[in-house]
Every structure is written in C-alpha cells, then in structure tokens.
Protein backbone atom coordinates (compact mmCIF):
# COMPACT_ATOMS: atom_id res chain seq x y z
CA UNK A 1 43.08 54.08 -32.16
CA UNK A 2 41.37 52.10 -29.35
CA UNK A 3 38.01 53.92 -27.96
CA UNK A 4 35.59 53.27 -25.42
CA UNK A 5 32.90 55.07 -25.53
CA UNK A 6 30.30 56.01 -22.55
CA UNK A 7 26.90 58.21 -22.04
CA UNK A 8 23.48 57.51 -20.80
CA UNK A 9 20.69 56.73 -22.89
CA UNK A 10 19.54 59.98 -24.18
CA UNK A 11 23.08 61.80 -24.33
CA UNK A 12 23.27 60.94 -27.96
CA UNK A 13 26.25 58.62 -27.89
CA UNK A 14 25.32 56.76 -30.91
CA UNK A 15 25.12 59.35 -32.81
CA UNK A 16 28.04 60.74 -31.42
CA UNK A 17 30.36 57.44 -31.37
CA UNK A 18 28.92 56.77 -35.66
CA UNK A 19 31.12 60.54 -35.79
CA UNK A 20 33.84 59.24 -34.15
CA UNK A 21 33.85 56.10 -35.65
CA UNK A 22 33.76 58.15 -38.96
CA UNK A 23 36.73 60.75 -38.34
CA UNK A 24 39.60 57.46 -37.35
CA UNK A 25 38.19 54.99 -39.74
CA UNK A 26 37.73 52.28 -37.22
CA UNK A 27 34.74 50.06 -36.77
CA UNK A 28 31.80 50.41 -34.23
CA UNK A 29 32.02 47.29 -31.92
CA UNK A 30 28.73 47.16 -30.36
CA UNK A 31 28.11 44.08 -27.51
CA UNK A 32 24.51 44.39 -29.00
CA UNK A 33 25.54 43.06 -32.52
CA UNK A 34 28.70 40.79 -30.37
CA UNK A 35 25.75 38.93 -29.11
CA UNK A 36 23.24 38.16 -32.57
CA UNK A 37 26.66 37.40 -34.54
CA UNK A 38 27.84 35.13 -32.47
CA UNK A 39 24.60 33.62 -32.01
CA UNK A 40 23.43 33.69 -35.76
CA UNK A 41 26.67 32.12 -36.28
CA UNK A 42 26.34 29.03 -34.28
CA UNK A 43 29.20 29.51 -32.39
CA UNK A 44 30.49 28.14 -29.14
CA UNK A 45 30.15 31.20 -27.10
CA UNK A 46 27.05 32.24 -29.09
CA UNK A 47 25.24 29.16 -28.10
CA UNK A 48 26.57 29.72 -24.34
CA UNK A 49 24.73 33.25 -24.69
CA UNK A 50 21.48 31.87 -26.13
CA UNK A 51 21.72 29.83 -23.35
CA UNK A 52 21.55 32.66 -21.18
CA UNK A 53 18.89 34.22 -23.12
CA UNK A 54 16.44 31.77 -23.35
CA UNK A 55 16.76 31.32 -19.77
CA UNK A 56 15.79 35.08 -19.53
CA UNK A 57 19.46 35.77 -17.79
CA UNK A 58 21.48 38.31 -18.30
CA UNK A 59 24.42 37.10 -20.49
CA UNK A 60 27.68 36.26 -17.85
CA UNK A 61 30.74 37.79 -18.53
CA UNK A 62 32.54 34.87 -18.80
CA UNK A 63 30.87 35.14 -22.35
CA UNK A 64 30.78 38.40 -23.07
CA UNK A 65 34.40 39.36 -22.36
CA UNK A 66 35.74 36.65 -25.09
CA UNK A 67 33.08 37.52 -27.50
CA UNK A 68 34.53 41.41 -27.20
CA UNK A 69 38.06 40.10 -27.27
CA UNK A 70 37.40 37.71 -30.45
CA UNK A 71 36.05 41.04 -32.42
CA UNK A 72 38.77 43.48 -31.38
CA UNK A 73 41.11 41.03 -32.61
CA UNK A 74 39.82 40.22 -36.39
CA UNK A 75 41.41 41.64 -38.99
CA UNK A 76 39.40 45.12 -39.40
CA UNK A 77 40.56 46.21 -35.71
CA UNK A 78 43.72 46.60 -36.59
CA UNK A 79 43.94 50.36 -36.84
CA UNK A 80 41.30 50.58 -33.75
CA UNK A 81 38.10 50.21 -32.43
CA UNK A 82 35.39 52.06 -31.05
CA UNK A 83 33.84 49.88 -27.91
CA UNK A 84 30.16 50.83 -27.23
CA UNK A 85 27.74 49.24 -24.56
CA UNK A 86 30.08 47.48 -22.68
CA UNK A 87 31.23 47.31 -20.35
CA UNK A 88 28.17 48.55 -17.62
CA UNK A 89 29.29 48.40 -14.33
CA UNK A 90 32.87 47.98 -12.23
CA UNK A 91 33.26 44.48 -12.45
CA UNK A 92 32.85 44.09 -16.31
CA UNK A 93 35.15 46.97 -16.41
CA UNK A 94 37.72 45.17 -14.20
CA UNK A 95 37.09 42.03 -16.13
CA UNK A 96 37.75 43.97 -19.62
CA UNK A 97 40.61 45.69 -18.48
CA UNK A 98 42.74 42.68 -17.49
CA UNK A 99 41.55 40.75 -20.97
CA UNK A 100 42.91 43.55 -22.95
CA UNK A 101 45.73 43.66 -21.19
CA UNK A 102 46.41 39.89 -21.14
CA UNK A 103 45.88 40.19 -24.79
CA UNK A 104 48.73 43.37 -25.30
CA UNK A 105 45.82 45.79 -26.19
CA UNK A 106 45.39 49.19 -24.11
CA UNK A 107 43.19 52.15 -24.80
CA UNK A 108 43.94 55.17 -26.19
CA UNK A 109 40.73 57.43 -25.03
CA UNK A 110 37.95 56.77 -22.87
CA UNK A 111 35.05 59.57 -23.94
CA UNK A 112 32.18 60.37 -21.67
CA UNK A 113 29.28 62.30 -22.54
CA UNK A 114 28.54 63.78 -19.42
CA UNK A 115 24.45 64.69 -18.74
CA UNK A 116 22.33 64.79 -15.85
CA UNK A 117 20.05 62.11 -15.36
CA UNK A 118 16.98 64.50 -15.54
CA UNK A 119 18.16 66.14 -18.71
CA UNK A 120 19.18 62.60 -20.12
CA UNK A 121 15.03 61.54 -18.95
CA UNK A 122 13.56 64.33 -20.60
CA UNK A 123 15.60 63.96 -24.14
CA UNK A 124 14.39 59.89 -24.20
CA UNK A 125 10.77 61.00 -23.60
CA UNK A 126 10.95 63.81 -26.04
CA UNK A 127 12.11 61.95 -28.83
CA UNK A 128 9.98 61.62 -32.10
CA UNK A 129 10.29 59.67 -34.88
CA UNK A 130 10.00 60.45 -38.52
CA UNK A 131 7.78 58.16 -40.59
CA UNK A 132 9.85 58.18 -43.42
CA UNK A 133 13.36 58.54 -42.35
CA UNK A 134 14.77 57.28 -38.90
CA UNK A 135 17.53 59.81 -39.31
CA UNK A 136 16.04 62.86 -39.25
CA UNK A 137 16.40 63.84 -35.39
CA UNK A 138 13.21 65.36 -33.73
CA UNK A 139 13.04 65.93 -29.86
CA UNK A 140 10.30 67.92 -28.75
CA UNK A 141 13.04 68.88 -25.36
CA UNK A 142 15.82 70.11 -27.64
CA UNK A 143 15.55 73.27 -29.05
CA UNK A 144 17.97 73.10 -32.03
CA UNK A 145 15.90 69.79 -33.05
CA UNK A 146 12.26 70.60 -32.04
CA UNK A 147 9.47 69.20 -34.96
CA UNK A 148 8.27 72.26 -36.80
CA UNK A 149 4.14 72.63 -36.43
CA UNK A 150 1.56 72.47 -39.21
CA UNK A 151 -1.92 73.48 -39.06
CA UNK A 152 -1.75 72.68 -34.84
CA UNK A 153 -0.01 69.38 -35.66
CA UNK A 154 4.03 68.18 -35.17
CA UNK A 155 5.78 66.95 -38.04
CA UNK A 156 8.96 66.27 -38.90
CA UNK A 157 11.17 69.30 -39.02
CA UNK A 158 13.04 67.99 -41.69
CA UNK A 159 10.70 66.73 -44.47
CA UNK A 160 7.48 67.58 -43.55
CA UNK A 161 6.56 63.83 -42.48
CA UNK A 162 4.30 62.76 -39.65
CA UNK A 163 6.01 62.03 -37.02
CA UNK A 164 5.48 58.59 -34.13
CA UNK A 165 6.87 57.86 -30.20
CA UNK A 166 8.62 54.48 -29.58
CA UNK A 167 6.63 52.74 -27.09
CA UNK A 168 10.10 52.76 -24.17
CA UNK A 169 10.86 56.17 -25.04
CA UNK A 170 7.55 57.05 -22.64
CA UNK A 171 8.03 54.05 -20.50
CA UNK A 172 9.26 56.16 -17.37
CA UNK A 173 9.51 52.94 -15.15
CA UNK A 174 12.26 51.19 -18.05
CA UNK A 175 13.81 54.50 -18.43
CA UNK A 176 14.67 54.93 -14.67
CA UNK A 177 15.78 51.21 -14.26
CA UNK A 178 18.02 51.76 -17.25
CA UNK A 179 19.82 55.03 -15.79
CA UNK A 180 19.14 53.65 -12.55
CA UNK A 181 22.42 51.13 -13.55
CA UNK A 182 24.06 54.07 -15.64
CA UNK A 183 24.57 56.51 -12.65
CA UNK A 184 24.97 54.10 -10.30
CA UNK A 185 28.33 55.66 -8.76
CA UNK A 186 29.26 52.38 -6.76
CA UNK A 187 29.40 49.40 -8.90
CA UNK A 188 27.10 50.59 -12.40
CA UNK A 189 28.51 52.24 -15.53
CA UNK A 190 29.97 55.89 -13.72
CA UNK A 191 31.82 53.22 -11.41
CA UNK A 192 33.59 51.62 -14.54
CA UNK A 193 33.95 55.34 -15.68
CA UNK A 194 35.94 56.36 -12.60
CA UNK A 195 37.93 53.23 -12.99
CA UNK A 196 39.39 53.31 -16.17
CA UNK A 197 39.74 57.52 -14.87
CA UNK A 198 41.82 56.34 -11.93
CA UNK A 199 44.70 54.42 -13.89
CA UNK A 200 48.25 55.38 -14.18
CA UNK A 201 51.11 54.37 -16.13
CA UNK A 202 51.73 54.32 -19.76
CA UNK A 203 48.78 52.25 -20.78
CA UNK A 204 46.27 54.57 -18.64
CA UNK A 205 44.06 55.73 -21.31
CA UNK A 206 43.12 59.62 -21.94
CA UNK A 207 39.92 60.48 -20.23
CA UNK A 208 37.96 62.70 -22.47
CA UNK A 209 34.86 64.26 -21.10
CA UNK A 210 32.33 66.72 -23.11
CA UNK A 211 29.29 68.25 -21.87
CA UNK A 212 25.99 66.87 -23.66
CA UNK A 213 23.78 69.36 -22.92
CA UNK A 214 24.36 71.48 -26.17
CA UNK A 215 23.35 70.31 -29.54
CA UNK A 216 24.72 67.60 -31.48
CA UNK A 217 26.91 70.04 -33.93
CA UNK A 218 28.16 71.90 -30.62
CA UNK A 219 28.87 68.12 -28.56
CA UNK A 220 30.64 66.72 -31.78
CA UNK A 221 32.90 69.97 -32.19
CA UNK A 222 33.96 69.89 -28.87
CA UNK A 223 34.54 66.15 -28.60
CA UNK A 224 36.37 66.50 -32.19
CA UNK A 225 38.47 69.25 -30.95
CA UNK A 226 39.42 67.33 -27.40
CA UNK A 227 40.62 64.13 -29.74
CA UNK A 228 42.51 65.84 -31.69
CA UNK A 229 45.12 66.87 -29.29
C-alpha cells in the first residue's frame, strides 16, 4: 500500500499518518529524516543537501526527489509506504509523480486532512506540552483534549504534570508563512493536492479526504473507515 499523506500543521497528521502507518504495516517515510540520513551517512546526495543547507537554501529537488525514490525502494517498502512532508507545492508534485512513475511505482491513496487555516492557527497556538511525557496531547482550543485545572493552574490532563509552550507554536509570523505555502491554491501544497486529485487512468490514486475538525478518535475512525473500502 503506497500513501501520501497531506494536512496543515495543526490538523494532526502525524498523529494521524503514525495510525495509518500502524493499521498496513508500512513504514513512515518522512523527507525530514530523508534529509539527516542521508546526510549522517555521508552520502552523495546527502552531501549535495548539506550543501544546500549550509548555504541556508532550501534543498533543490533535484536532491530531494532521488533521496525519496532511494527510500521507497529499500527493502522495507516493499509492502508500501506512507509519504509525509513532501512533496509541498505543484512542481515537487509534478516532479514526484513522473519519478514514481519512471520507477513502475503508483499510489494507492492520497489522504487529506482537510481544516481551515484559522482552525489549523488556533490548534498550533493552543498546544501544550507535558513535562513528562510528549505524548500526552493537551490543546487548550480542543475541547476533547483541554489540560484539566488545579488550584487556578493548567496541567496536564493526563498525569497531573506541569505543562510548557514550544517557542513556534506562539510564533504567529512562522505560523502564517508556514500555512501561507500550505493553502497556497496556485502552486503550494493544496495545488499538489488538486493535482494528484485531477488524474485519471488506472494508476490515478484514490483521493481520500476527512474532516479534521473533530477529535483525534472521531478523524482516525473516519479516515479508518474511508481506507478500508
């Protein structure tokens, strides 16, 4: 099973893509963790990337395509994948496309948690994070997740912990520039959205769309339900 995997920051893709991941037994190719393997490796198209890096570019996707290709293709993507972070606008989705199909790979599902970009804003900035265990979700903004209060103070609503912001979570100037690229209808990430959306033919992969407004139980149901047919 070959999945790509979109949302904007704050529609809890990564937690929703590890469930995914989980349920077909494939592995979670990230471009985030392409990049610091290839680099920590030494390779030829790492070194081409810390090129890029150093430079304070963004990596070209002359790079970044192989790198993707290279992982698909090792030995534990042979039942599938799960593609997340890449590609983020209409030319790497072009680019991608014609690689994979160069290399006799198609996709099976496109998923795209769909939330406005105000909703998506106010889940980032009402994020909090548990002292003691990163995976307890808190969010001030989400009802089903809000931080339970203690003698006038937050804490976390699953342990009892105190409870910290990430510094970009309250950055509103990163945040916007970020979605700024991720609703960009044109040429950003809904662009590569509508492309893969617009193919035909037996390799066309199945769009799957679920609402990310509800809470994560709800979001995962109905994306687990839409993959299953």
């Amino acid at each position: 099973m070959r999945i790509l995997i979109f949302g904007p920051n704050g529609s809890g893709k990564g937690t929703q893509g590890a469930l995914v991941q989980k349920k077909f037994g494939i592995p979670h190719v990230e471009s985030g963790v392409i990049f610091r393997d290839q680099i920590r490796k030494g390779t030829e198209l790492g070194k081409k990337a810390r090129e890029s890096i150093d430079r304070g570019e963004l990596v070209p996707d002359s790079t970044t395509i192989p790198m993707i290709l290279a992982r698909v293709q090792e030995p534990d993507c042979r039942k599938g994948f799960l593609l997340d972070g890449f590609p983020r606008n209409l030319p790497q989705a072009e680019a991608l496309d014609l690689a994979l199909g160069e290399a006799a790979m198609s996709l099976d599902y496109v998923i795209e948690i769909v939330l406005a970009r105000a909703d998506a804003k106010k889940r980032i900035m009402g994020r909090r994070l548990c002292v003691k265990d990163n995976n307890h979700p808190n969010n001030v903004n989400i009802r089903s997740i809000e931080p339970k209060e203690v003698g006038g103070k937050l804490v976390c609503r699953v342990c009892g912990a105190d409870l910290t912001t990430r510094a970009d979570d309250q950055d509103e100037a990163a945040i916007d520039k970020r979605h700024a690229i991720y609703y960009d209808k044109e040429g950003g990430t809904l662009a590569a959205v509508a492309y893969f959306a617009s193919k035909t033919g037996p390799d066309a992969p199945e769009i799957v769309q679920v609402d990310g407004r509800p809470g994560v139980e709800e979001v995962s149901r109905s994306l687990q339900e839409k993959l299953a047919t």
